[in-house]
Protein backbone atom coordinates (compact mmCIF):
# COMPACT_ATOMS: atom_id res chain seq x y z
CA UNK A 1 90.98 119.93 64.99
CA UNK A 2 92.21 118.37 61.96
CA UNK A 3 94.96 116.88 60.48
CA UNK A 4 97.44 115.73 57.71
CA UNK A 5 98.62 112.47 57.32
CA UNK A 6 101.62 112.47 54.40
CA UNK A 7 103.42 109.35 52.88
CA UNK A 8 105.42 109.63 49.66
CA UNK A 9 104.21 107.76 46.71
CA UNK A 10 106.28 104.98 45.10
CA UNK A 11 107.44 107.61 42.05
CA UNK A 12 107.79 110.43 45.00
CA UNK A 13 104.69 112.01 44.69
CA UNK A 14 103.65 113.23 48.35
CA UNK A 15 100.21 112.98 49.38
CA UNK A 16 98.15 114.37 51.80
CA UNK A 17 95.28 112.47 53.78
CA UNK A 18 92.69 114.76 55.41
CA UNK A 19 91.84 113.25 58.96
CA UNK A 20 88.96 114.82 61.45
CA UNK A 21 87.18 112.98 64.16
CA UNK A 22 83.40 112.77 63.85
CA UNK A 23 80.73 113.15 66.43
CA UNK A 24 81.38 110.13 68.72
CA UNK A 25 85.40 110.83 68.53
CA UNK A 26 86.21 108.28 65.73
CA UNK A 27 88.84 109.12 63.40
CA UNK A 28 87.48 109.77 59.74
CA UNK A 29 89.00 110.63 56.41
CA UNK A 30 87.92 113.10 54.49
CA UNK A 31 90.00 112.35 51.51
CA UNK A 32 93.15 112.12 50.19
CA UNK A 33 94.86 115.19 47.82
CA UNK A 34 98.13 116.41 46.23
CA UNK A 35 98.28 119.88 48.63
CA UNK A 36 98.10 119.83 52.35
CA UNK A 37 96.00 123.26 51.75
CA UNK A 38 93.53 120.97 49.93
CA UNK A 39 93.43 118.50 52.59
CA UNK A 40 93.14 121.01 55.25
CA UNK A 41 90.09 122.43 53.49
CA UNK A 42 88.50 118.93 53.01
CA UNK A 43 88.93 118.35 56.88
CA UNK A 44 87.78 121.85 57.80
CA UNK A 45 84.34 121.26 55.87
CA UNK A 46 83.77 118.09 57.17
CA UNK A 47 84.32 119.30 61.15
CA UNK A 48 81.88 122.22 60.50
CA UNK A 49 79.58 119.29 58.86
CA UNK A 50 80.40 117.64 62.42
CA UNK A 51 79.09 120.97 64.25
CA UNK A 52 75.93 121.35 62.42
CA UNK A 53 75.16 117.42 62.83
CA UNK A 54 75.23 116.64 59.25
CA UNK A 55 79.04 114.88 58.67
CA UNK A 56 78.87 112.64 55.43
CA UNK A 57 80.26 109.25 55.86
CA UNK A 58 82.68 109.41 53.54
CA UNK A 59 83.83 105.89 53.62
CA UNK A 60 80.44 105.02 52.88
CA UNK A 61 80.06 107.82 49.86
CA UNK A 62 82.69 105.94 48.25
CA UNK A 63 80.67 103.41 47.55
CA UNK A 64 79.69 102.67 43.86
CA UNK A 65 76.05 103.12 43.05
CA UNK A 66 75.23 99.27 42.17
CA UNK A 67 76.33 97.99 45.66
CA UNK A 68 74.50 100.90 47.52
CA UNK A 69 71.28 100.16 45.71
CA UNK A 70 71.68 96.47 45.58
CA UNK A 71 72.97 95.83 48.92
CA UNK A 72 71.98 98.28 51.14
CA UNK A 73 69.02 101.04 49.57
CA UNK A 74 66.75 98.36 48.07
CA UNK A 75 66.45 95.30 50.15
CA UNK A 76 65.38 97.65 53.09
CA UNK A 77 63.30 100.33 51.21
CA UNK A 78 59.44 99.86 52.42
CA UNK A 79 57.55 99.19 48.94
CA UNK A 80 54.36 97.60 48.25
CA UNK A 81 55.50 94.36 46.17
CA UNK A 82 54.00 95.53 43.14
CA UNK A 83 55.62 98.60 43.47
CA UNK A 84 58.91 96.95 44.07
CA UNK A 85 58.17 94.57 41.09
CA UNK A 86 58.35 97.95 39.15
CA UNK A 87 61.41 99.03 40.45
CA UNK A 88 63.38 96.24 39.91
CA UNK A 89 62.83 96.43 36.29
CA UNK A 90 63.12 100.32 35.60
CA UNK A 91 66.26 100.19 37.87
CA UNK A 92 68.19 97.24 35.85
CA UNK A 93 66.83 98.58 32.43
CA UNK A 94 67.33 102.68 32.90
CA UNK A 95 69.27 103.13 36.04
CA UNK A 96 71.97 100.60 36.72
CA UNK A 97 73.03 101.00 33.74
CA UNK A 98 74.11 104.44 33.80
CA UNK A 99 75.09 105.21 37.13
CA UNK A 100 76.22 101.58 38.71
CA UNK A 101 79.92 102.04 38.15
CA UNK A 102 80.23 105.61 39.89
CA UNK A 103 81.13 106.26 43.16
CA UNK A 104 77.71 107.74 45.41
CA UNK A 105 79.60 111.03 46.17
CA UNK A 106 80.51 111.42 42.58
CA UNK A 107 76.97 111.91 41.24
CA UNK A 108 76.14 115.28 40.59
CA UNK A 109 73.18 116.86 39.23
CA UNK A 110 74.51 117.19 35.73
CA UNK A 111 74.92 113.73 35.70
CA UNK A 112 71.27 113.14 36.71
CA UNK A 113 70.21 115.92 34.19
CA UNK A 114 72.60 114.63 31.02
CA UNK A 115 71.33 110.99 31.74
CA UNK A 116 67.52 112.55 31.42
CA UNK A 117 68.50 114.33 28.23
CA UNK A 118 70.27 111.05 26.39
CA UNK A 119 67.66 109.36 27.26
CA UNK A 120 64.58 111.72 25.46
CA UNK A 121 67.31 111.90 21.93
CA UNK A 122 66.99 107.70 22.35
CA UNK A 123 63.09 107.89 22.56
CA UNK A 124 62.54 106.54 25.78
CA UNK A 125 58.91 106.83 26.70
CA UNK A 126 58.39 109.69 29.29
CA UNK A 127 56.47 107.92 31.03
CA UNK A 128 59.46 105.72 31.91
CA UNK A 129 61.71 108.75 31.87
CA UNK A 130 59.59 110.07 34.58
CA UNK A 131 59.49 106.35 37.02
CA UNK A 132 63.45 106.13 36.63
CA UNK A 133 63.58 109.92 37.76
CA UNK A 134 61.24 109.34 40.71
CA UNK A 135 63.51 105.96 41.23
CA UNK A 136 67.03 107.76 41.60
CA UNK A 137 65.40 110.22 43.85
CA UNK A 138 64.11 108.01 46.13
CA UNK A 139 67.88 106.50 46.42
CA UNK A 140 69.30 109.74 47.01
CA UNK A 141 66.75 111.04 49.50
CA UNK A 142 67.75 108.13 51.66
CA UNK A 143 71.17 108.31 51.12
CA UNK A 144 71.23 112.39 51.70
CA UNK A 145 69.24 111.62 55.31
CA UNK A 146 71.80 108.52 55.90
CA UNK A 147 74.62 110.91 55.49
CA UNK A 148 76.23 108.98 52.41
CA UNK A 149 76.18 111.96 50.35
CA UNK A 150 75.75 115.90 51.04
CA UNK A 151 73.25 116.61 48.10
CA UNK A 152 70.82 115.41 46.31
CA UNK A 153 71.58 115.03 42.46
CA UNK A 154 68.01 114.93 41.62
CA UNK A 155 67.36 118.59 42.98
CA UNK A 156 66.28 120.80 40.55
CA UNK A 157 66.42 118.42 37.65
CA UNK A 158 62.85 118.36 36.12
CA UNK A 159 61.45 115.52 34.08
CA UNK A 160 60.17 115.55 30.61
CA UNK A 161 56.49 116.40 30.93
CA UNK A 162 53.73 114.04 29.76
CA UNK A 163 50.68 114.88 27.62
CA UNK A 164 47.31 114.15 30.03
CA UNK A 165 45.79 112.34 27.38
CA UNK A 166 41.84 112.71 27.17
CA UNK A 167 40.04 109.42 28.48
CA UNK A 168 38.06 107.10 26.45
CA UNK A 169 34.70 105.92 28.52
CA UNK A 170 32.52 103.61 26.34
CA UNK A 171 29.07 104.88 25.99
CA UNK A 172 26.17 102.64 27.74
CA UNK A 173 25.24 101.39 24.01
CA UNK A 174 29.31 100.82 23.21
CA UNK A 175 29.14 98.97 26.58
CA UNK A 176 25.71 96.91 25.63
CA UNK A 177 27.42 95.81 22.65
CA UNK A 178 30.51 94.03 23.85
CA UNK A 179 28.39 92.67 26.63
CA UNK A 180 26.25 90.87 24.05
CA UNK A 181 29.40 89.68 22.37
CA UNK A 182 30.53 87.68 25.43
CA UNK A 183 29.69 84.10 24.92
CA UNK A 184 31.00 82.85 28.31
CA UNK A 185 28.30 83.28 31.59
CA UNK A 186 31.09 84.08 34.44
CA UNK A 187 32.86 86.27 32.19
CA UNK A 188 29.40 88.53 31.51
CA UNK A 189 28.66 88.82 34.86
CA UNK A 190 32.20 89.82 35.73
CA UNK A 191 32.20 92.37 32.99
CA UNK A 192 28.73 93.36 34.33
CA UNK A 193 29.93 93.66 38.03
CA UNK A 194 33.01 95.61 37.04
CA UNK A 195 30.66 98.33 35.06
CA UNK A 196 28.14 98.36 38.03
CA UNK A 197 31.26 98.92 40.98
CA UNK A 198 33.71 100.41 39.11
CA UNK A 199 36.35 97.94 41.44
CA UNK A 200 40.17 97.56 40.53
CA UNK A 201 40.77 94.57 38.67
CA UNK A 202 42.93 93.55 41.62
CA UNK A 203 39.58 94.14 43.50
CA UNK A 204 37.24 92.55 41.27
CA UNK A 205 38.95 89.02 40.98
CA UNK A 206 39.36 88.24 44.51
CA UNK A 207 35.50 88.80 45.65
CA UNK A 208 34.25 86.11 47.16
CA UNK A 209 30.47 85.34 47.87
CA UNK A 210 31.32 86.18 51.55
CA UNK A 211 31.93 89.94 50.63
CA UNK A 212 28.38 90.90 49.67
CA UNK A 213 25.56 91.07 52.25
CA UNK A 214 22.84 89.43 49.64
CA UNK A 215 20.29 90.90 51.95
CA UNK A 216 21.63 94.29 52.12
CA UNK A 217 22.71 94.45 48.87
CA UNK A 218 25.91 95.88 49.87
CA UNK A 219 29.27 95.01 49.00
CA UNK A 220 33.11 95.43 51.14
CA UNK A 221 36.12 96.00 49.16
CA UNK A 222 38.67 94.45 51.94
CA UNK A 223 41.49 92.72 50.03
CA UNK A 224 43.13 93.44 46.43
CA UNK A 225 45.30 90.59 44.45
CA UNK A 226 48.14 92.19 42.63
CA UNK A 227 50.10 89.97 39.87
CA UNK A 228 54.03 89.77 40.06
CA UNK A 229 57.42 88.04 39.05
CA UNK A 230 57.94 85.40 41.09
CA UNK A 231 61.00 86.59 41.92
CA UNK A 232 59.34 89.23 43.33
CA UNK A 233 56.76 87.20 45.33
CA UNK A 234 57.67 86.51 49.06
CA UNK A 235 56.80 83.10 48.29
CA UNK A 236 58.01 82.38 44.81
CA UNK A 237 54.19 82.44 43.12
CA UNK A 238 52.18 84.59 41.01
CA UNK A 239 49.45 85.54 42.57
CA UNK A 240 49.48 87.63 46.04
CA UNK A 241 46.47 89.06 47.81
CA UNK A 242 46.66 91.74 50.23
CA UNK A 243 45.19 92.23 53.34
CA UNK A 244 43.97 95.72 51.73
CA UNK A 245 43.18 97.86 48.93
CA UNK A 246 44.90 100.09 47.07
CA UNK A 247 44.28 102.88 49.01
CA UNK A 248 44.82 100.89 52.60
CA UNK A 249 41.10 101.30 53.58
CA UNK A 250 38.40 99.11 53.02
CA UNK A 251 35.35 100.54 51.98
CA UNK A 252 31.48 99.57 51.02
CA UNK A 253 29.07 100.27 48.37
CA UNK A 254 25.42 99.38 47.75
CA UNK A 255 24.74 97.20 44.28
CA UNK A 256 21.70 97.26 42.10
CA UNK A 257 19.41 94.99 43.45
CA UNK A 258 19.31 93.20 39.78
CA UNK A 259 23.15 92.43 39.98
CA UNK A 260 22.48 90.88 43.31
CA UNK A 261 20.16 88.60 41.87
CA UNK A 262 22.05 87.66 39.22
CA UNK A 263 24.95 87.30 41.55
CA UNK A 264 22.41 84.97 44.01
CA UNK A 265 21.70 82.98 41.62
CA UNK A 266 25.48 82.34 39.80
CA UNK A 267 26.50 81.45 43.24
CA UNK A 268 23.14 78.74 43.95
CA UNK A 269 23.68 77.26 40.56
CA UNK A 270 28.09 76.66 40.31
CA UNK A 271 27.53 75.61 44.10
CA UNK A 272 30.18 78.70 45.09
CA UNK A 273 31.44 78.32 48.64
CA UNK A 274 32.11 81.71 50.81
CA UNK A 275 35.31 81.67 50.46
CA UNK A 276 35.79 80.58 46.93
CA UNK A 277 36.76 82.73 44.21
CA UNK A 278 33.74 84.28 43.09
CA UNK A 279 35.20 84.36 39.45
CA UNK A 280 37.90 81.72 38.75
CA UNK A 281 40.21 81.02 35.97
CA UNK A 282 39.41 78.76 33.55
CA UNK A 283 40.95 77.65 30.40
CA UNK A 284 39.12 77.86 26.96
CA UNK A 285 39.06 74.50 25.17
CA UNK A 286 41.22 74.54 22.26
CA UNK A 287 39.62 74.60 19.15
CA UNK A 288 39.85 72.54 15.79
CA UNK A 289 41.04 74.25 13.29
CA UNK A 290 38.29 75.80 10.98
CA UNK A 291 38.44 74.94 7.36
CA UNK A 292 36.17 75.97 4.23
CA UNK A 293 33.40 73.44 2.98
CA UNK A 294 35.77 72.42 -0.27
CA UNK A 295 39.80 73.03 -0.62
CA UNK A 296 40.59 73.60 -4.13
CA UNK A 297 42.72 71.60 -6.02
CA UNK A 298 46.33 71.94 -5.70
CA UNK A 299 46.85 70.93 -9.15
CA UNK A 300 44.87 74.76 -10.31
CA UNK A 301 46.74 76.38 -7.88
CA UNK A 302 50.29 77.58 -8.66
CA UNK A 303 53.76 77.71 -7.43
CA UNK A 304 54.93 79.47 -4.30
CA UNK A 305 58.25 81.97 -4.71
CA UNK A 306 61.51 79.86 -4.67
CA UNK A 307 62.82 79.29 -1.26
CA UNK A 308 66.26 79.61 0.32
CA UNK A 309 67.08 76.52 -1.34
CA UNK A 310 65.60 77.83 -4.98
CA UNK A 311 62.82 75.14 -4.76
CA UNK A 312 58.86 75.89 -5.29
CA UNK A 313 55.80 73.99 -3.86
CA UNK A 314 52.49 74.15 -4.84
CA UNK A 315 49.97 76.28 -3.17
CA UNK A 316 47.61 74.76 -1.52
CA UNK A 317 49.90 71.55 0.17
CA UNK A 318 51.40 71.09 3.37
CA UNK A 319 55.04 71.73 1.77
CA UNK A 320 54.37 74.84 0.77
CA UNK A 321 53.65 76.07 4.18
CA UNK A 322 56.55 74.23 6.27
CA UNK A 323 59.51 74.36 3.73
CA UNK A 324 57.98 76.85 1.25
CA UNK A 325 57.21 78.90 4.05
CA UNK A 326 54.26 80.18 2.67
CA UNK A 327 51.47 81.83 4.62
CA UNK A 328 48.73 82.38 2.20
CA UNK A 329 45.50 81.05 3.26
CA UNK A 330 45.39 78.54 0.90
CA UNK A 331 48.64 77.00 2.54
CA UNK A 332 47.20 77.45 6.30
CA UNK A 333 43.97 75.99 5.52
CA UNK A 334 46.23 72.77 3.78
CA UNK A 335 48.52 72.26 7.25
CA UNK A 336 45.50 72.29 9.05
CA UNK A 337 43.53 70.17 7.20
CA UNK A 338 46.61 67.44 7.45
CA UNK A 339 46.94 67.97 11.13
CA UNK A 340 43.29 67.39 11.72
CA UNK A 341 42.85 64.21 9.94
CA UNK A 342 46.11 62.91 11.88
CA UNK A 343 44.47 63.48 15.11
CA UNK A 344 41.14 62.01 14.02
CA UNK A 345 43.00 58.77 12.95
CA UNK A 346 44.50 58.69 16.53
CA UNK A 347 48.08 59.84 15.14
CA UNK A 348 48.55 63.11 16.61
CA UNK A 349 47.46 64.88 19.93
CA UNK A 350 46.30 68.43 19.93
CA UNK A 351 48.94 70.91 21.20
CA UNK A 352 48.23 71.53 24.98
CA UNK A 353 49.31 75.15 24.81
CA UNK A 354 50.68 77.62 27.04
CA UNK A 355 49.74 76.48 30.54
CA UNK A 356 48.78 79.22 32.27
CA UNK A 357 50.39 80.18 36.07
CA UNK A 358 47.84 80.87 38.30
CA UNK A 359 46.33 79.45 41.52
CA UNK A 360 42.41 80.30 40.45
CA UNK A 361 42.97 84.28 40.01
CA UNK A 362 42.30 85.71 36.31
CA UNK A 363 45.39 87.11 35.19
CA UNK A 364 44.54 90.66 33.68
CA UNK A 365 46.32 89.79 30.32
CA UNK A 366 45.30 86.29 29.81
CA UNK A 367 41.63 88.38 30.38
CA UNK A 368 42.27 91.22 28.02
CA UNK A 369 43.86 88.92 25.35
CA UNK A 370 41.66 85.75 25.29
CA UNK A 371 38.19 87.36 26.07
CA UNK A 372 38.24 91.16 26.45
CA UNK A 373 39.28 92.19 22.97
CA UNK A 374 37.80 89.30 21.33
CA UNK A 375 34.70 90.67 22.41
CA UNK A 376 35.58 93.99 21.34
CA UNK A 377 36.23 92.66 17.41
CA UNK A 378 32.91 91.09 17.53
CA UNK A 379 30.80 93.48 18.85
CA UNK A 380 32.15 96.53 16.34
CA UNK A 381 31.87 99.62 18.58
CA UNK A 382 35.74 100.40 16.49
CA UNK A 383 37.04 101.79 20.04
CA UNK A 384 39.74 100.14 21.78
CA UNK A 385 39.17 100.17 25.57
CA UNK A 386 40.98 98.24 28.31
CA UNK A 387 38.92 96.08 31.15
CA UNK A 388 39.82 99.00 33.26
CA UNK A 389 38.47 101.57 31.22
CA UNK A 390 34.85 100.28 32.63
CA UNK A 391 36.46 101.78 36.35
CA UNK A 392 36.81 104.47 34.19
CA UNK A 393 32.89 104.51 32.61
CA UNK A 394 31.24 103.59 36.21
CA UNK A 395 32.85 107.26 37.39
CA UNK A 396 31.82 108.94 34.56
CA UNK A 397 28.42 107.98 34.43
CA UNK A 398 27.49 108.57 37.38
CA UNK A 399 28.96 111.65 37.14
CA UNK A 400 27.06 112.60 34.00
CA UNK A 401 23.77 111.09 36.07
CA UNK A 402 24.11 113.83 38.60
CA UNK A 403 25.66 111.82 41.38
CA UNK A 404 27.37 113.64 44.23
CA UNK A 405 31.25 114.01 43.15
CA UNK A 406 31.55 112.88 47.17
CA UNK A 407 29.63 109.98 46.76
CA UNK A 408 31.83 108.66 43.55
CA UNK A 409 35.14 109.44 45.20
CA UNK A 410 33.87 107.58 48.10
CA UNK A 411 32.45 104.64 46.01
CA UNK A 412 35.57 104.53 43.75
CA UNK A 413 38.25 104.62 46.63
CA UNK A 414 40.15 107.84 45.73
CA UNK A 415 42.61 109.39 48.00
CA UNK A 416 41.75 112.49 46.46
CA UNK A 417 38.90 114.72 45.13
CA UNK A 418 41.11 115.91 42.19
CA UNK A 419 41.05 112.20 40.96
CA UNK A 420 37.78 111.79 40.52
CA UNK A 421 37.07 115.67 39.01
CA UNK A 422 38.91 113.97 36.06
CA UNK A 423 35.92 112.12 35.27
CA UNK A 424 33.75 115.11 34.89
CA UNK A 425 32.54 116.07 31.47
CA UNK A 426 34.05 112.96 29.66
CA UNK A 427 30.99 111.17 27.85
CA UNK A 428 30.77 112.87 24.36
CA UNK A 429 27.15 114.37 24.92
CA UNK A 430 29.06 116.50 28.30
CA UNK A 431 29.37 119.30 26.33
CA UNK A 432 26.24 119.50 24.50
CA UNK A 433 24.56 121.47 27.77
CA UNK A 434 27.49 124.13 27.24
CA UNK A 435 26.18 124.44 23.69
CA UNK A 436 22.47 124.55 24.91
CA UNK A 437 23.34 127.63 27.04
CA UNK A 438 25.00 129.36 24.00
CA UNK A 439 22.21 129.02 21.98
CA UNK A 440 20.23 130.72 24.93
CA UNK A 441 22.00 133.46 24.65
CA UNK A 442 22.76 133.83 20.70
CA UNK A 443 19.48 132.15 20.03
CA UNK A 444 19.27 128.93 17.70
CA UNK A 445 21.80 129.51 14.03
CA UNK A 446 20.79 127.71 10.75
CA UNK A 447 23.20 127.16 8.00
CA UNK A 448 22.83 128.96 4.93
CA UNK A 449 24.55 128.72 1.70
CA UNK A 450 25.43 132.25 0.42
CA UNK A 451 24.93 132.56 -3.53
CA UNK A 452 28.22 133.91 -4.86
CA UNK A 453 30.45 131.34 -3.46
CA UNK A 454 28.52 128.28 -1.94
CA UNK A 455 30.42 128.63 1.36
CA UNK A 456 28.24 127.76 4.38
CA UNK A 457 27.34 130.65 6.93
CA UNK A 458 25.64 130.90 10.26
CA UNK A 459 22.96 133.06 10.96
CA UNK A 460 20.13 133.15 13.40
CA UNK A 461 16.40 132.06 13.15
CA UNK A 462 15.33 135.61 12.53
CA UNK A 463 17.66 136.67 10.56
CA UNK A 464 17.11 133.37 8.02
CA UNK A 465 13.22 134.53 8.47
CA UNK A 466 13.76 137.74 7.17
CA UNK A 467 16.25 136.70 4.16
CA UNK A 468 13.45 134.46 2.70
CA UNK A 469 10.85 136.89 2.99
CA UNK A 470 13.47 139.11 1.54
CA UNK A 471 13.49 136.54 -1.62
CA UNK A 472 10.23 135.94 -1.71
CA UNK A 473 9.65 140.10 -2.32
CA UNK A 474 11.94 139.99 -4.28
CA UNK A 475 10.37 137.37 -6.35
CA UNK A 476 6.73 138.94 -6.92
CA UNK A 477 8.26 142.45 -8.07
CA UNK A 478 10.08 140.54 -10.78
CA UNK A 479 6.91 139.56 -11.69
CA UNK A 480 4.95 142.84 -11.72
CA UNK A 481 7.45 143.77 -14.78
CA UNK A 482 7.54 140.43 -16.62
């Protein structure tokens, strides 16, 4: 049985504490109101919570968001460190920051579903909209079962729903083409092992020799490196390989016995140990700048626009570009003519760059920036596909080959069946044997212009067989009364 416990405020308010003892005969509060009837209620609920077995901790409810998350709900909440990586950011850029200063038992689902709404008016992405929803559930599913809270705020409050957009797969000639624009060995045969597994990036760059039976011609997907802050990292780097793939099972699949030998023959001639990286970083040399057979004359040049200051420089001359701030390539081609003669007379050293972090792994945007798309621009196929968009083409190919939908999930590492039915029909040919049975039944059309209006029509083979013989009577009675 509960209780009341009153104590007059210091400007003689009188308040009411409501006081029940919990399971194991601890005294609990259940708040504190302005009515004993409202206190009595609040204690009555919470004993009848005590019954059932499912008593919130109120002291615990009380809690503002940002210290349950931080403190207690992340730290301990099983993720996979890429996972968490992407937690930590949507939480401190969409979440944090809208519920951190309430209380956990305060948080209802109009909260959840207003935040959802205010963010859509301020063009959030959905996709994001849709990782911070599955983020704040996750707290409060943990916090219901704790007993923190008594419901869920994220019950019942739907997401914005995102367009399944329609995949891109490069055609084998599309894919031929960027191939031939590679100008680096390692990186070709990476690009050509990728299209010939269809592996995970995180897959692909930590092979090592020792993973492919060069007799067998088969090849074990055991271990996946994932990228990450190192703040995320256990040990403070950027790299971290797991003991696993994505899907927690390793798994085999045979290669053509051409990319074997090509494979054989990469490892022979770089002297590749069995547990090296099969395909390492390593950073392009940094090239002179490029410059035209003969600069013009500054002198025939012109003036650049007045600066800040109201001066003008002529075009053409290194002051144009640094104080003129002019970006003309008459300018560029004048700062780096200057900066190459200084380093030829021994005055300058070339700019090291960017170093790159990385302990021998290719980093997936150093790949897609400084080779991938390059590639891309050269070869012209005017389609702009990601390094994982070959996973992507390896599915659907052999899809459109008449491989067993089993087979690819199997080969690809799906958890699911559905996954891999997206790749069905996705070359653009697939739908040309839809068209071939239409034409069996409607028979083969031919276009036709009609002769009052031009406008094209369709008509059948027979019917465009009869229409010129039509004409063609036509024709020769014309000619009986000529």
């Amino acid at each position: 049985m509960g209780w009341p416990r009153t104590w007059t405020t210091k400007d003689g308010r009188t308040r009411y504490q409501a006081v029940y003892r919990d399971a194991k005969g601890n005294e609990q509060t259940a708040g504190v109101f302005d009515s004993e009837d409202k206190a009595k209620k609040a204690w009555e609920r919470q004993e009848a919570l005590v019954a059932l077995g499912r008593a919130v901790d109120v002291r615990r409810g009380r809690k503002k968001f940002k210290a349950y998350v931080l403190n207690d709900w992340f730290p301990n909440h099983r993720l996979e460190l890429s996972s968490r990586e992407s937690y930590h950011y949507t939480l401190h850029a969409l979440v944090l920051p809208e519920f951190g200063k309430m209380r956990m038992m305060d948080i209802m689902p109009s909260d959840v579903r207003e935040w959802i709404t205010r963010m859509e008016s301020e063009s959030v992405p959905v996709h994001s909209i849709r990782k911070a929803k599955v983020v704040i559930d996750a707290i409060f599913k943990t916090a219901l079962n704790e007993l923190v809270v008594g419901l869920h705020p994220g019950h019942g409050v739907e997401p914005p729903v995102a367009a399944l957009k329609t995949k891109l797969i490069v055609t084998p000639e599309q894919f031929d083409a960027v191939y031939l624009a590679l100008d680096n060995e390692m990186y070709r045969l990476l690009v050509e092992t990728d299209i010939e597994t269809g592996l995970r990036w995180g897959e692909l760059t930590e092979l090592r020799p020792r993973d492919i039976n060069l007799a067998s011609g088969m090849l074990t997907v055991s271990r996946a490196v994932v990228q990450l802050n190192p703040k995320i990292h256990p040990e403070g780097k950027r790299f971290y390989v797991k003991a696993y793939p994505k899907d927690r099972k390793h798994r085999t699949l045979k290669l053509p016995e051409h990319l074997v030998k090509k494979i054989e023959q990469y490892v022979t001639a770089h002297e590749i140990g069995p547990d090296d990286l099969l395909f390492h970083f390593v950073p392009l040399p940094r090239k002179v700048g490029l410059l035209p057979a003969d600069l013009p004359d500054p002198e025939t040049l012109g003036w650049t626009e007045p600066n800040a200051s109201g001066h003008t420089y002529r075009h053409g001359t290194p002051s144009a570009y640094s104080k003129g701030r002019c970006r003309c390539q008459r300018c560029r081609d004048a700062v780096t003519a200057y900066r190459n003669q200084r380093r030829a007379e021994g005055k300058d050293r070339a700019a090291k760059g960017r170093p790159v972090d990385t302990d021998g792994h290719i980093s997936s945007d150093w790949f897609r920036a400084n080779i991938w798309y390059k590639a891309i621009e050269r070869s012209g196929i005017g389609l702009h596909v990601t390094p994982h968009g070959m996973r992507h083409a390896h599915a659907s190919w052999l899809l459109a080959g008449g491989a067993d939908i089993q087979v690819v999930k199997a080969r690809l590492g799906h958890g699911s069946i559905i996954t891999t039915q997206g790749y069905l029909h996705t070359l653009p040919h697939a739908d040309e044997t839809a068209l071939k049975a239409l034409d069996a039944i409607r028979g083969a059309r031919t276009a036709a212009p009609t002769v009052a209006s031009g406008e094209t029509i369709m008509v059948s083979a027979q019917e465009w067989a009869a229409m010129q013989e039509a004409q063609q009577k036509l024709a020769d009675m014309k000619k009986l009364f000529t």
